[in-house]
Every structure is written in structure tokens, then in C-alpha cells.
N, C-alpha and C. Protein backbone atom coordinates (compact mmCIF):
# COMPACT_ATOMS: atom_id res chain seq x y z
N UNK A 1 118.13 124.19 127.85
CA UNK A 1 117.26 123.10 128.29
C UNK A 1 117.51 121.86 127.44
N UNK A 2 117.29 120.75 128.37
CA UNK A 2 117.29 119.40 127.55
C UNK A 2 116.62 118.84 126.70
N UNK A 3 116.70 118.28 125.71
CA UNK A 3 115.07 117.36 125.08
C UNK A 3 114.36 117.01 126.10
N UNK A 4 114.63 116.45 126.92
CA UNK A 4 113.84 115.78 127.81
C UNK A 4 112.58 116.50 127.97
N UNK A 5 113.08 117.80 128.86
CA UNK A 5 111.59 118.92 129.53
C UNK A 5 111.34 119.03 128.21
N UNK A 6 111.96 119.50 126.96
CA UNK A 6 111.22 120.10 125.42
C UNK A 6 110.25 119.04 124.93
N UNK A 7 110.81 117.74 124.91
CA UNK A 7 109.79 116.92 124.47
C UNK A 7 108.93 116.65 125.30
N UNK A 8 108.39 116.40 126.65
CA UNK A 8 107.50 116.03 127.76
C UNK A 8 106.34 117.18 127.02
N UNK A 9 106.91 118.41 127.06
CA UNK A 9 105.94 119.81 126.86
C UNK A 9 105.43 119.46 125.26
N UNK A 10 106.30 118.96 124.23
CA UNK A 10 105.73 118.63 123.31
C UNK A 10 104.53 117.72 123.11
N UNK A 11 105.24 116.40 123.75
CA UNK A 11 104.23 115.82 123.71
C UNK A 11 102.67 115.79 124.19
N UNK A 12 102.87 116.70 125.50
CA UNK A 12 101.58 117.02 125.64
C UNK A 12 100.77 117.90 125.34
N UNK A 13 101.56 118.88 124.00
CA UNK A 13 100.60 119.51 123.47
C UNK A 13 100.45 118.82 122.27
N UNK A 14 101.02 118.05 121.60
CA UNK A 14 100.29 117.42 120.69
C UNK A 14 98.77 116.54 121.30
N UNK A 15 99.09 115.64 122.34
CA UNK A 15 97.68 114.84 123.33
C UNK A 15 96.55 116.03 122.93
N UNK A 16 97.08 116.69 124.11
CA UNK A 16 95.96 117.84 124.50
C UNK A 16 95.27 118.57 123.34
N UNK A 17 95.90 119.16 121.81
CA UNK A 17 95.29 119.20 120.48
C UNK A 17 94.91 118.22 119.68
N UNK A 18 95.56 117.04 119.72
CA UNK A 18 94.87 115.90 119.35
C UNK A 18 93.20 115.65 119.79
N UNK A 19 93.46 115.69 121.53
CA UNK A 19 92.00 115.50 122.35
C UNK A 19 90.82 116.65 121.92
N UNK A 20 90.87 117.51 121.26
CA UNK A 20 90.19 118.56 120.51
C UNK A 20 89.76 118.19 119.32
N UNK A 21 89.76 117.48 118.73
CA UNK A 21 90.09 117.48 117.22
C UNK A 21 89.56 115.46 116.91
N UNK A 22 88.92 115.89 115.85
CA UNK A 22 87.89 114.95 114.91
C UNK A 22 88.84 114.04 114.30
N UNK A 23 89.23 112.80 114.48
CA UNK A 23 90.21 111.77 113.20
C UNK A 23 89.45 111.06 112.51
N UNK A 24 89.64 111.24 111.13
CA UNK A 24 89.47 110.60 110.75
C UNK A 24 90.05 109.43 109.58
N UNK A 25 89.71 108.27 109.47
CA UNK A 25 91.10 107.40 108.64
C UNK A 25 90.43 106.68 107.36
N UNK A 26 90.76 107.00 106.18
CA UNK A 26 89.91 106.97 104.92
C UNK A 26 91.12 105.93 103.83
N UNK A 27 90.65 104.69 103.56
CA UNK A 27 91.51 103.89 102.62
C UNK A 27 92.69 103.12 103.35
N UNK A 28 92.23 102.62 104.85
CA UNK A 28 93.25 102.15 105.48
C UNK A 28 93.32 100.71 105.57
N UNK A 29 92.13 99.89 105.44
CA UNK A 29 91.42 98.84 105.69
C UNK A 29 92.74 97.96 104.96
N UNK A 30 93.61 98.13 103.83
CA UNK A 30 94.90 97.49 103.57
C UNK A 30 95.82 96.90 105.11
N UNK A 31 95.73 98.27 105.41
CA UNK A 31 97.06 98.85 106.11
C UNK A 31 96.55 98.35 107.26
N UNK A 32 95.54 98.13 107.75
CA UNK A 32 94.98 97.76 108.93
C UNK A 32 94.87 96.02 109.07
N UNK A 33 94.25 95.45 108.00
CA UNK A 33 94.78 94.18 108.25
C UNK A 33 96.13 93.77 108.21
N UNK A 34 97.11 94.40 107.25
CA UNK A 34 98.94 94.27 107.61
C UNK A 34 98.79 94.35 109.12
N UNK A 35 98.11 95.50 109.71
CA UNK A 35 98.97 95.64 111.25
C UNK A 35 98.90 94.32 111.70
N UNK A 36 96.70 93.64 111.32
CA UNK A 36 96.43 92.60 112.71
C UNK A 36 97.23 91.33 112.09
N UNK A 37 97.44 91.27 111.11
CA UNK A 37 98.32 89.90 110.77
C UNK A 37 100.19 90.11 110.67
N UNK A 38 100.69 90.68 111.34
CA UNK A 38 102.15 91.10 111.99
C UNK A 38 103.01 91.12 110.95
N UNK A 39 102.14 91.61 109.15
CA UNK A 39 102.76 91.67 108.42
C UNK A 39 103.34 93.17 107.99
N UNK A 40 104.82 93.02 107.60
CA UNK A 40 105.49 94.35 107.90
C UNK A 40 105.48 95.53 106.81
N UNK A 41 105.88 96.59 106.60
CA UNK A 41 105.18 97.54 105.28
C UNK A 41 106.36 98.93 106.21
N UNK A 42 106.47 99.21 105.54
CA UNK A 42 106.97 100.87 105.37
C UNK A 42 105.86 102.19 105.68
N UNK A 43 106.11 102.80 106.27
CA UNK A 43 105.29 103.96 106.09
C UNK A 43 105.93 105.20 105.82
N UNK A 44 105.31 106.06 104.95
CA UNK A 44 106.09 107.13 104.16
C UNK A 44 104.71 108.47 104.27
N UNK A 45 105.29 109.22 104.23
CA UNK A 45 104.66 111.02 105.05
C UNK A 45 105.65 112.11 104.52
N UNK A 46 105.07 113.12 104.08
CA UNK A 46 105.68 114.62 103.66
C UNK A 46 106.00 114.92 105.49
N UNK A 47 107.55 115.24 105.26
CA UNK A 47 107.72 116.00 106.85
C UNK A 47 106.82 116.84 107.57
N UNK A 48 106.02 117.98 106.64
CA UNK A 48 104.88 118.91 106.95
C UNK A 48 103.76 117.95 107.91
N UNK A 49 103.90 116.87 107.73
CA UNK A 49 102.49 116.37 108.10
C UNK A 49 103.11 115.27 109.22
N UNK A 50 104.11 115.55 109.85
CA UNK A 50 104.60 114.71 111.00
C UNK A 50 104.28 114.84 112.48
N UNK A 51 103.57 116.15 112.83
CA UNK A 51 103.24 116.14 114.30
C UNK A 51 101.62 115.25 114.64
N UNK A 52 101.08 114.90 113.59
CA UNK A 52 100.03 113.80 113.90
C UNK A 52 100.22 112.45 113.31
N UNK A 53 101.28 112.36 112.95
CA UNK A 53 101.74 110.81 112.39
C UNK A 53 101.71 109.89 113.32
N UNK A 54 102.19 110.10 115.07
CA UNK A 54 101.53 108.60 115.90
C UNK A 54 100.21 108.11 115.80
N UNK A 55 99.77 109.02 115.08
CA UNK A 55 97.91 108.82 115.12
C UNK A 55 97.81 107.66 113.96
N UNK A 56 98.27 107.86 112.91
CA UNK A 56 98.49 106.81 111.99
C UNK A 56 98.86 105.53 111.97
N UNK A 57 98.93 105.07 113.02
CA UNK A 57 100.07 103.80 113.10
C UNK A 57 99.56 102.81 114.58
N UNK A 58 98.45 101.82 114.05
CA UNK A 58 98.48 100.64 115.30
C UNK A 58 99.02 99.81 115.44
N UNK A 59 100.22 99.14 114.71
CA UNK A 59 100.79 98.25 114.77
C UNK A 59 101.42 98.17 116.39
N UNK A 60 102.49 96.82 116.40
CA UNK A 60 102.88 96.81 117.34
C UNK A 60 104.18 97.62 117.99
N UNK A 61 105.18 97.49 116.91
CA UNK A 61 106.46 98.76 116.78
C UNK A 61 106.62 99.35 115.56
N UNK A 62 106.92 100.09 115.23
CA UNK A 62 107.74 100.54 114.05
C UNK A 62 109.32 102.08 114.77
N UNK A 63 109.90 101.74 113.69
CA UNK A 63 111.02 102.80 114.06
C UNK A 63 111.10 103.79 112.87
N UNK A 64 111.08 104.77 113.14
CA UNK A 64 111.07 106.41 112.10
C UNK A 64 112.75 106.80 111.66
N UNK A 65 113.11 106.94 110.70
CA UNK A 65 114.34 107.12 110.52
C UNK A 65 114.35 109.19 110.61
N UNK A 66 115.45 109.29 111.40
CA UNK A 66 115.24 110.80 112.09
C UNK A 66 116.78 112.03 111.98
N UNK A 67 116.47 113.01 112.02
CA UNK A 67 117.96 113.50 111.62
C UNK A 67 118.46 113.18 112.42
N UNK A 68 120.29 113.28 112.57
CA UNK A 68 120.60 113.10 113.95
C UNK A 68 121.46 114.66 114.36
N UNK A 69 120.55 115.06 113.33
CA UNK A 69 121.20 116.69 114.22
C UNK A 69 120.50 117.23 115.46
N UNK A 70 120.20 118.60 116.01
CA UNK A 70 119.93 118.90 117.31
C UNK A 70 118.33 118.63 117.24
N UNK A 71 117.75 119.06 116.58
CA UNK A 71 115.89 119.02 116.29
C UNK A 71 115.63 117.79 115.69
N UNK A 72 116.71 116.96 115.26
CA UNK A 72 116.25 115.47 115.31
C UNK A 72 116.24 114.63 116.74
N UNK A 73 117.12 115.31 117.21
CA UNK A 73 117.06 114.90 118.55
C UNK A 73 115.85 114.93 119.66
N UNK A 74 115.32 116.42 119.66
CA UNK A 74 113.95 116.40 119.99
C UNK A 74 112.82 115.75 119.70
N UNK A 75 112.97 115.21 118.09
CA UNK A 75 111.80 114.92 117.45
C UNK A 75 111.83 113.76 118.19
N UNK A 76 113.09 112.84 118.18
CA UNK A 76 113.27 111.67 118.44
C UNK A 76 112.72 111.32 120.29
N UNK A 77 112.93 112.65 120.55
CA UNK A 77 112.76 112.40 122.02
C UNK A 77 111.63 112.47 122.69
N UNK A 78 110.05 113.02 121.40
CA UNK A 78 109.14 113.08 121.61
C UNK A 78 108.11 112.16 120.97
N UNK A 79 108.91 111.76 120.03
CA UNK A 79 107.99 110.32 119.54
C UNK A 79 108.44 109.01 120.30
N UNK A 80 108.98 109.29 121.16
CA UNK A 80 109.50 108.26 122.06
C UNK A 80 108.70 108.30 123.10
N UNK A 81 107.78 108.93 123.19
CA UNK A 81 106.80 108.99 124.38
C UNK A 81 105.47 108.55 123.50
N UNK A 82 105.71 108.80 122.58
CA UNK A 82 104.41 107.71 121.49
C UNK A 82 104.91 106.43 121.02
N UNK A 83 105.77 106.35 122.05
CA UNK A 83 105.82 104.80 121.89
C UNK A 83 106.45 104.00 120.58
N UNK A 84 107.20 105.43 120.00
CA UNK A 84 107.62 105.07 118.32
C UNK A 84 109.28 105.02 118.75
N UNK A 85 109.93 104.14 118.29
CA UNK A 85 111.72 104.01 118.18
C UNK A 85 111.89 105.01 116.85
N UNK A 86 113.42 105.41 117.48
CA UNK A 86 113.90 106.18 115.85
C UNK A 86 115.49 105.93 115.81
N UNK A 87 115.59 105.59 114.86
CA UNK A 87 116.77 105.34 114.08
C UNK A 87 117.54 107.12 113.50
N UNK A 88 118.66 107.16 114.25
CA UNK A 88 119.14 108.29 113.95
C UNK A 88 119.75 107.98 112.68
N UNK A 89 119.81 109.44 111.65
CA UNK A 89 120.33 109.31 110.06
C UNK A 89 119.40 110.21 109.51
N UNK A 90 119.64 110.16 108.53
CA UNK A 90 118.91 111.47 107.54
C UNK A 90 119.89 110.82 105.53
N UNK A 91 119.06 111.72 105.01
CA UNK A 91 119.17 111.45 103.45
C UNK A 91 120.37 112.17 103.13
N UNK A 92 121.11 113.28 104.44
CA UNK A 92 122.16 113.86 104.18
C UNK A 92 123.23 113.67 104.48
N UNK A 93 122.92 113.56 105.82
CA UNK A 93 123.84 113.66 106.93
C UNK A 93 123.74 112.10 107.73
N UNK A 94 124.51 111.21 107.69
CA UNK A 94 124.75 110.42 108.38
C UNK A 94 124.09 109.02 108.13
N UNK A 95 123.13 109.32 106.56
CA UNK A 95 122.72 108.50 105.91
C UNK A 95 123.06 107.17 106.27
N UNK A 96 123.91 106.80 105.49
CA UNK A 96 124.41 105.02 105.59
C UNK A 96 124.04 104.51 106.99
N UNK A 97 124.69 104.85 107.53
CA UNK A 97 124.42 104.57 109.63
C UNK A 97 123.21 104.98 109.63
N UNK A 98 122.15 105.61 108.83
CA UNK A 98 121.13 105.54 109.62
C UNK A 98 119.98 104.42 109.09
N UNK A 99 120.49 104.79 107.51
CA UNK A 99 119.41 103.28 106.79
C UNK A 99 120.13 101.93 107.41
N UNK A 100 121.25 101.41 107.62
CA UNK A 100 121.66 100.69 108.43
C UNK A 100 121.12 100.35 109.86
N UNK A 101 120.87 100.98 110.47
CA UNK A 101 120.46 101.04 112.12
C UNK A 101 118.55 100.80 111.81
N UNK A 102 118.21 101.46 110.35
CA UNK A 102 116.82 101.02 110.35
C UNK A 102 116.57 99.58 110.27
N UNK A 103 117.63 99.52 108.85
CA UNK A 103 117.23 98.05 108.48
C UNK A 103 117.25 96.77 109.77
N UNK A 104 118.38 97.47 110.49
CA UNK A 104 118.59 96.42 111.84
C UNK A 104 117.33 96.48 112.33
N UNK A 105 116.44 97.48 112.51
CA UNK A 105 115.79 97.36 113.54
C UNK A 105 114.29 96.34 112.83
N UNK A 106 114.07 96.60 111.27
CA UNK A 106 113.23 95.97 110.93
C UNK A 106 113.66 94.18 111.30
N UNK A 107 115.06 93.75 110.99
CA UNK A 107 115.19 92.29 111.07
C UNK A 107 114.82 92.09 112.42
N UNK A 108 114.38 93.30 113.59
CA UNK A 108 114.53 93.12 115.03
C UNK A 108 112.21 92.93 115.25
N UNK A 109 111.83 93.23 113.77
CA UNK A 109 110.90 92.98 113.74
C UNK A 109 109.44 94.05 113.70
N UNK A 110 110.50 95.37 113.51
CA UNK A 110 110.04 96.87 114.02
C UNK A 110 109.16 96.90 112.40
N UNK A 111 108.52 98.01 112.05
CA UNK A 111 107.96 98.32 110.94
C UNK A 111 108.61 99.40 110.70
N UNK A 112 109.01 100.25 109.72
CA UNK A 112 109.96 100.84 109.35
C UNK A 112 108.89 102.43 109.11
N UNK A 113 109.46 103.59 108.95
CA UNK A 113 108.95 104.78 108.93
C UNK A 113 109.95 106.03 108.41
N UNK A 114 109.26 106.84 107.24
CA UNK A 114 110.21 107.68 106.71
C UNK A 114 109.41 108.75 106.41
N UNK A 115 110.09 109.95 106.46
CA UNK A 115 109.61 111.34 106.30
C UNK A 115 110.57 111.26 104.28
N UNK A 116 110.43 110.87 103.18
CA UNK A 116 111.52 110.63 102.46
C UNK A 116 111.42 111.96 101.92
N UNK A 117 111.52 113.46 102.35
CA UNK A 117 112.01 114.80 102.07
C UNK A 117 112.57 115.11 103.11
N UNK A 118 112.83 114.62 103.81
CA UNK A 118 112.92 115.26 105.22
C UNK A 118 114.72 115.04 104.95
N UNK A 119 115.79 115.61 106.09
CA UNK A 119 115.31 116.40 106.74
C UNK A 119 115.11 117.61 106.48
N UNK A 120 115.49 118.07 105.80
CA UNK A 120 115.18 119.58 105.01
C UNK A 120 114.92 119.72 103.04
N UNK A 121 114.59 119.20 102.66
CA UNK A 121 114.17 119.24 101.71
C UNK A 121 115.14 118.84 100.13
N UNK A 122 114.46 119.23 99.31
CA UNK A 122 113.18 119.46 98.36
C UNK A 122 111.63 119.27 99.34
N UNK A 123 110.96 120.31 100.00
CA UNK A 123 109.33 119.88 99.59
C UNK A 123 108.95 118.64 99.07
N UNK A 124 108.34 117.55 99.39
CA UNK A 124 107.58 117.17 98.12
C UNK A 124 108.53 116.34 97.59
N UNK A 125 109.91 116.23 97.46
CA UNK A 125 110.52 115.52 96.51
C UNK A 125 111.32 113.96 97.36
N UNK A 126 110.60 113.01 97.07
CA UNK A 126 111.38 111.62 97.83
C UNK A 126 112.64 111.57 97.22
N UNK A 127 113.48 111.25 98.83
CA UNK A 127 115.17 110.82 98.32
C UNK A 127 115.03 109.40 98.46
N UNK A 128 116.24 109.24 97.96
CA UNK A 128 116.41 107.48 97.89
C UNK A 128 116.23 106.55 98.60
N UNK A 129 116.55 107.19 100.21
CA UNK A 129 116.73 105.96 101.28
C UNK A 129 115.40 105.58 101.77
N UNK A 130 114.26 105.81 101.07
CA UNK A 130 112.98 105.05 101.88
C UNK A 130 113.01 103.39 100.74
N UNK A 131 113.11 104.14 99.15
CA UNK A 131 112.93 103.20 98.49
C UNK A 131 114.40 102.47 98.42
N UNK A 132 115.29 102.58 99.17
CA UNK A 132 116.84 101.17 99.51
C UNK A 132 115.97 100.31 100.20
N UNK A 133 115.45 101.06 101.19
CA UNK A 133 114.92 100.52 102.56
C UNK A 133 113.78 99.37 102.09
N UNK A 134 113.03 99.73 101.09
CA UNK A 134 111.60 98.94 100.88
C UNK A 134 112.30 97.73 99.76
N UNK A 135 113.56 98.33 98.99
CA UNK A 135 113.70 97.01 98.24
C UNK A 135 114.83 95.86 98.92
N UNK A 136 115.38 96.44 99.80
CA UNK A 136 116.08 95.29 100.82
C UNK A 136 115.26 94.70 101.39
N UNK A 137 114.52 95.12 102.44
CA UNK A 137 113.46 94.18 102.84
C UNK A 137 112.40 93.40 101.93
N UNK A 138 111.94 94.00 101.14
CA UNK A 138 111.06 93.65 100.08
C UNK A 138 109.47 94.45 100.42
N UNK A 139 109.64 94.54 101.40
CA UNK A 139 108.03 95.25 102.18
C UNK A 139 107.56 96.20 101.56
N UNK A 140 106.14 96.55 101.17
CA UNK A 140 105.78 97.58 100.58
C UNK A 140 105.84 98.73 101.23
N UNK A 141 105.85 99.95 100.43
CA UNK A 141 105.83 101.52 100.96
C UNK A 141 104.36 102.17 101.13
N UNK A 142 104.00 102.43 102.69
CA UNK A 142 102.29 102.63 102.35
C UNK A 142 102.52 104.01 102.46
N UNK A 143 101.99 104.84 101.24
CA UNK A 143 102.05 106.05 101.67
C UNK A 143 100.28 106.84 102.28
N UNK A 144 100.99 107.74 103.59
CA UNK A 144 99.22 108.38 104.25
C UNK A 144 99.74 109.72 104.13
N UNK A 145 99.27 110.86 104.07
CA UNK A 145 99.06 112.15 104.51
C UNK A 145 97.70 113.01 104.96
N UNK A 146 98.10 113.99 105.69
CA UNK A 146 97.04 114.50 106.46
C UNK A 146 96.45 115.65 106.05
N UNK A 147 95.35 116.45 106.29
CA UNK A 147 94.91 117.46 106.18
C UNK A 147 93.66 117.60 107.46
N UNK A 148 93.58 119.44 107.51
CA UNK A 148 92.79 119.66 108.47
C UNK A 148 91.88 120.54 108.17
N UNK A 149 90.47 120.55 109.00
CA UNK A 149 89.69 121.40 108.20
C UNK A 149 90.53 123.06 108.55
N UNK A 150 90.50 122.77 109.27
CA UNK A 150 91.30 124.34 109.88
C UNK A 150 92.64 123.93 110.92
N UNK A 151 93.58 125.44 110.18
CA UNK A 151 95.38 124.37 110.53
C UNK A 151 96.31 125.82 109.74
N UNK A 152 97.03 125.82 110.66
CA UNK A 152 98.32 127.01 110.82
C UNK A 152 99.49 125.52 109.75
N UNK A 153 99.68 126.70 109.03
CA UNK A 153 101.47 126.36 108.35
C UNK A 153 102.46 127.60 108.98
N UNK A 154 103.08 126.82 109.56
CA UNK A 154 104.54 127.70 109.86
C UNK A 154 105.20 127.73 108.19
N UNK A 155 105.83 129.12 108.60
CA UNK A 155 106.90 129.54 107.62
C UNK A 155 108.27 128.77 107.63
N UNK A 156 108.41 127.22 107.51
CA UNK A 156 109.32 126.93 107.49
C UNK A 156 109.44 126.41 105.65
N UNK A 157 110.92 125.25 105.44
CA UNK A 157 110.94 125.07 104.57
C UNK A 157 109.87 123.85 103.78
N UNK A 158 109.31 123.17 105.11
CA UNK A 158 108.45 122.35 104.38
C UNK A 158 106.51 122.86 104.84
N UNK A 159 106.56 123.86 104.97
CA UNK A 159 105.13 124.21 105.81
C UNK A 159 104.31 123.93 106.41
N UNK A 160 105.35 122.75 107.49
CA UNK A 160 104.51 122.33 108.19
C UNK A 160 103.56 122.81 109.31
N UNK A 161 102.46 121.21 108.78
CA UNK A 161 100.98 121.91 109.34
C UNK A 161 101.20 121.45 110.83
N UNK A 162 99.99 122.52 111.23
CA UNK A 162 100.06 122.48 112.59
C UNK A 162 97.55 122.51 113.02
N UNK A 163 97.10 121.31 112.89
CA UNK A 163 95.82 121.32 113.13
C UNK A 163 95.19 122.12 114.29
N UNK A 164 94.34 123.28 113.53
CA UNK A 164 93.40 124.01 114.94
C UNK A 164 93.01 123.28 115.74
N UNK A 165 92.88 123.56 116.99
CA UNK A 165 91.86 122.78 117.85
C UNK A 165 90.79 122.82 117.42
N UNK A 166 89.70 121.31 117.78
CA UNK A 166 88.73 121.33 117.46
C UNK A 166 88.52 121.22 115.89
N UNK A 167 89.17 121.19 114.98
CA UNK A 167 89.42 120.69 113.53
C UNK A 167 89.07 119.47 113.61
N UNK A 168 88.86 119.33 111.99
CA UNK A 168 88.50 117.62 111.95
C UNK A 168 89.98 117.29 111.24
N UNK A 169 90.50 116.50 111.90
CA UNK A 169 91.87 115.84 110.57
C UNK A 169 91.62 114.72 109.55
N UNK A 170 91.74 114.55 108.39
CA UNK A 170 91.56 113.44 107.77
C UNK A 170 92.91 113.03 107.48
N UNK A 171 93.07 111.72 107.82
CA UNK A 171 94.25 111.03 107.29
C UNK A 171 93.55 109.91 105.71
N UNK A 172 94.31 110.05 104.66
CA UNK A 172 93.94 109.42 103.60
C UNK A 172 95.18 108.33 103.21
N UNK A 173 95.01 107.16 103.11
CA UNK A 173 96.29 105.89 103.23
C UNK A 173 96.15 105.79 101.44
N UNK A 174 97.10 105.72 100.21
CA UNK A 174 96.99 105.36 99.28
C UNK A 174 97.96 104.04 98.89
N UNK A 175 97.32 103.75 97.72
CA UNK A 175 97.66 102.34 97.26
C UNK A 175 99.78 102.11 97.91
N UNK A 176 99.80 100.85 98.34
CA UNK A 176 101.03 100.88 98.22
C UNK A 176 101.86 100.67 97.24
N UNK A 177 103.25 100.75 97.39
CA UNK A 177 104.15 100.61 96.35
C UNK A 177 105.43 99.88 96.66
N UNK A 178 105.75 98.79 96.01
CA UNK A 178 106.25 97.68 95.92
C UNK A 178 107.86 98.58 95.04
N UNK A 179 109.14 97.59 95.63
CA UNK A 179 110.32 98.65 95.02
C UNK A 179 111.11 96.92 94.79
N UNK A 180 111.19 96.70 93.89
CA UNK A 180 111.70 95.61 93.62
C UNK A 180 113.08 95.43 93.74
N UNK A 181 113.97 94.90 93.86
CA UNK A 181 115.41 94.68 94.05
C UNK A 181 116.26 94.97 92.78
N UNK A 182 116.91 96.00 92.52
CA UNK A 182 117.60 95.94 91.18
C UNK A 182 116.88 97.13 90.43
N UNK A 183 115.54 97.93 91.27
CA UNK A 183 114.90 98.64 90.04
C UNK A 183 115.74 100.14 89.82
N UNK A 184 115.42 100.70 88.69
CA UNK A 184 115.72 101.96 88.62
C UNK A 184 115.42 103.11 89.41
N UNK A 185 115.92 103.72 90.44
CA UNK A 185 114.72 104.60 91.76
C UNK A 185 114.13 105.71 91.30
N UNK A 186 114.89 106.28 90.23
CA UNK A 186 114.18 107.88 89.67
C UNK A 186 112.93 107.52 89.31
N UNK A 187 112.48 106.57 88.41
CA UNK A 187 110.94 106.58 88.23
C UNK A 187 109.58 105.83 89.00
N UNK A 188 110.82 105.37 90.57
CA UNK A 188 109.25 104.59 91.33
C UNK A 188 109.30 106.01 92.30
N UNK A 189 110.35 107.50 92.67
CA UNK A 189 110.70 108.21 93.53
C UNK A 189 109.70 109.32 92.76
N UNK A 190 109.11 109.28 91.52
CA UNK A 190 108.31 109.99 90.82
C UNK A 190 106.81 109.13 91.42
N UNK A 191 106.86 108.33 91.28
CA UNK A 191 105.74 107.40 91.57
C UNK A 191 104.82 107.22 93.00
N UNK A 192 106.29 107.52 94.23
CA UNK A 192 105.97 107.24 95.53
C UNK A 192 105.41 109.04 95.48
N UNK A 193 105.99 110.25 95.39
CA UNK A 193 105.69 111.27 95.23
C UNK A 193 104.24 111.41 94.74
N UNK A 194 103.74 111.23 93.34
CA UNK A 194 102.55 111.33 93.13
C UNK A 194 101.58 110.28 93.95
N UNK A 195 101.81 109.52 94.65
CA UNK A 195 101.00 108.67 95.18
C UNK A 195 100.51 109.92 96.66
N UNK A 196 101.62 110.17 97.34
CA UNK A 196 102.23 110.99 98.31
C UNK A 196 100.65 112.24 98.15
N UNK A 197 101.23 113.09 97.32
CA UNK A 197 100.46 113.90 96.62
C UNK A 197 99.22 114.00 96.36
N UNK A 198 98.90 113.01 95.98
CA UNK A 198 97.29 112.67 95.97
C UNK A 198 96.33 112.32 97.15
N UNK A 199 97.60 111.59 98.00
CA UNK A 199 96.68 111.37 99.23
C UNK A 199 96.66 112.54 99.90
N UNK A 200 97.31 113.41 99.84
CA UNK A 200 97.26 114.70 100.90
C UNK A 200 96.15 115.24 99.75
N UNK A 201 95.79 115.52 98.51
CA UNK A 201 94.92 116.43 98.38
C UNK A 201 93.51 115.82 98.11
N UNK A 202 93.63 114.37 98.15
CA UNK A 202 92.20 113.78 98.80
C UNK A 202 91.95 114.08 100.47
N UNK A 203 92.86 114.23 101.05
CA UNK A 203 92.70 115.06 102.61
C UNK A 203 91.90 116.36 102.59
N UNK A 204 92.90 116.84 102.10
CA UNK A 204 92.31 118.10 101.80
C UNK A 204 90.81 118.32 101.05
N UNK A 205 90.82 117.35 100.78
CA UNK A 205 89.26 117.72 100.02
C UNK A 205 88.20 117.10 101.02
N UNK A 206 88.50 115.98 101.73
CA UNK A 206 87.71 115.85 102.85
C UNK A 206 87.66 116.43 104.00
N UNK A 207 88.53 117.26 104.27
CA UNK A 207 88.56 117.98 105.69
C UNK A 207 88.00 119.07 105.19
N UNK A 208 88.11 120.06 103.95
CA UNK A 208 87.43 120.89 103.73
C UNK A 208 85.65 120.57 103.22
N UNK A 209 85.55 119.87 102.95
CA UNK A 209 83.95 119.47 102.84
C UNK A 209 83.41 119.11 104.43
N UNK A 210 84.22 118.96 105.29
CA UNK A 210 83.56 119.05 107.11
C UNK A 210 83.48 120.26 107.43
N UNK A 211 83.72 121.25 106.69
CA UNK A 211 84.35 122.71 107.10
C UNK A 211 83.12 123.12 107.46
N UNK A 212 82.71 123.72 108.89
CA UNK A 212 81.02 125.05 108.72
C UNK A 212 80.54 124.30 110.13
């Protein structure tokens, strides 16, 4: 089968569990006036927490930088029905051409979007190409992650979540982070990480206090 039928079926089970389920958006009020004043910013997410990431995002475009292997292909073919562009590339495989094809798309006016563990890992650990991306443009990196009161982790390598129906989700937006031109990346890639980190377990602490 094609992406096509795989993603249609995707996408509408994300809708249809979305339409179940409580959002809520905690520390965004930054990120929200960037959208209404068409000023541009990065957005950055642990891969685990990518099947409710269109929920995150009102702006007008942004483009997701995506593997361009076979399940990047899907991904790509189902956030394309949320109305999100993706820039094929990855931190491994096909890198250069893909931070390239992003950056094009930001001068095209898009807002830029990165999973920076993805596509397969370190967990948890940001690679380089979100913070190339934020100090060429100059735009800050907003990092959000999610949690649910109740939510399946698949046994994969990054455990990603998957929200019960009828769960409440909290999305938590933390301070952004600015990558200056010329800086050293190992210690802002420690920096975007703990920022990363914190906002998922301020999630977690609010979706579990809705819990009962």
C-alpha cells in the first residue's frame, strides 16, 4: 500500500483521538503573539511526542524537517493533511539537502520545525541541525512537549507516546533559545535539551494532577 491510503487512515485517527481528549496549552502566550505578529521562531519536540504536534502550532505555515527514508515518507504524507510542509533530510541521512531545502523554505517565509533526536536517536539527545538552522536565520528555538493524563508508549526507540482517548493532554511551551552565529553548539545542544526536558516533565506534572 501507498502513503497515500496509510496516511488518510492516519490522519484520521489522530482527528478522531484528538476529538476525545482535553488540550491544554500552558506558557505559550510568547509563542502566540510571534504567531499573530508574522514573526518567525523554530519549533523543537522530542520525536516521542510528534503525533499531537499539529495541535501546537497556529501560525500561518511552518515546514518540519523529516527523514527521507520510507516512514519519513508517511510521516510526511500525513502532516500534509495538517496542513504542515516537510522538508525531506534527517541528522543522518541526507542531512545537508535537507537543512538546505528547510532553510529555503523559511526565506519562502515558512516557520521552521524539528524533531532534533529524531530520526532515530539518542532519546533525548539534540543533534546539530536544529541549532545550524536557528543560527542562520537568527530566529529563536521555542521548545513545547507533551504529556497525557493517560497514554500508551510503544516499545520503540524513542517511546513514543500515544494519548488515551478521552485524556487530558497538556502541552507546556518553555523559554526560548537564541543560537547566535559563530557559537559553540555542544553547550547551547545541552541547553536546548534541558529546556526540552523540563517542559515535558512540567507536562507531566500537569496532566497527572487532572488524573481521577
Amino acid at each position: 500500500m501507498t502513503a497515500a491510503p496509510i496516511s488518510w487512515l492516519a490522519a484520521l485517527f489522530i482527528r478522531a483521538l484528538r476529538a476525545t481528549c482535553r488540550l491544554s496549552h500552558h506558557g505559550d502566550a510568547e509563542l502566540r503573539g510571534r504567531e499573530l505578529r508574522g514573526e518567525r521562531f523554530v519549533l523543537a519536540f522530542w520525536h516521542r511526542h510528534l503525533l499531537f504536534m499539529p495541535y501546537a502550532y497556529r501560525g500561518e505555515r511552518i515546514s518540519v524537517l523529516i527523514s527521507s527514508s520510507r516512514d519519513g515518507e508517511l510521516i510526511a504524507a500525513t502532516v500534509a493533511r495538517f496542513g504542515i510542509d516537510a522538508s525531506r533530510g534527517s541528522t543522518t541521512r541526507g542531512a545537508v539537502s535537507g537543512l538546505r531545502e528547510l532553510l529555503r523554505k523559511g526565506k519562502q517565509g515558512y516557520d521552521l520545525a524539528f524533531t532534533p533526536d529524531g530520526p532515530k536517536g539518542p532519546a533525548g539527545k539534540v543533534q546539530p541541525g536544529i541549532l545550524m538552522a536557528a543560527a542562520s536565520t537568527g530566529w529563536p528555538i521555542q521548545p513545547v512537549a507533551i504529556a497525557a493524563s493517560r497514554a500508551k508508549r510503544l516499545a520503540s526507540w524513542d517511546r513514543f507516546l500515544i494519548p488515551a482517548p478521552f485524556s487530558r493532554v497538556c502541552f507546556v511551551y518553555g523559554e526560548a533559545l537564541t543560537v547566535p552565529r559563530g557559537a559553540e553548539l555542544p553547550p547551547l545542544a545541552e541547553e536546548l535539551e534541558r529546556r526540552l526536558d523540563a517542559c515535558e516533565k512540567e507536562a507531566e506534572r500537569l496532566a497527572a494532577g487532572s488524573r481521577g
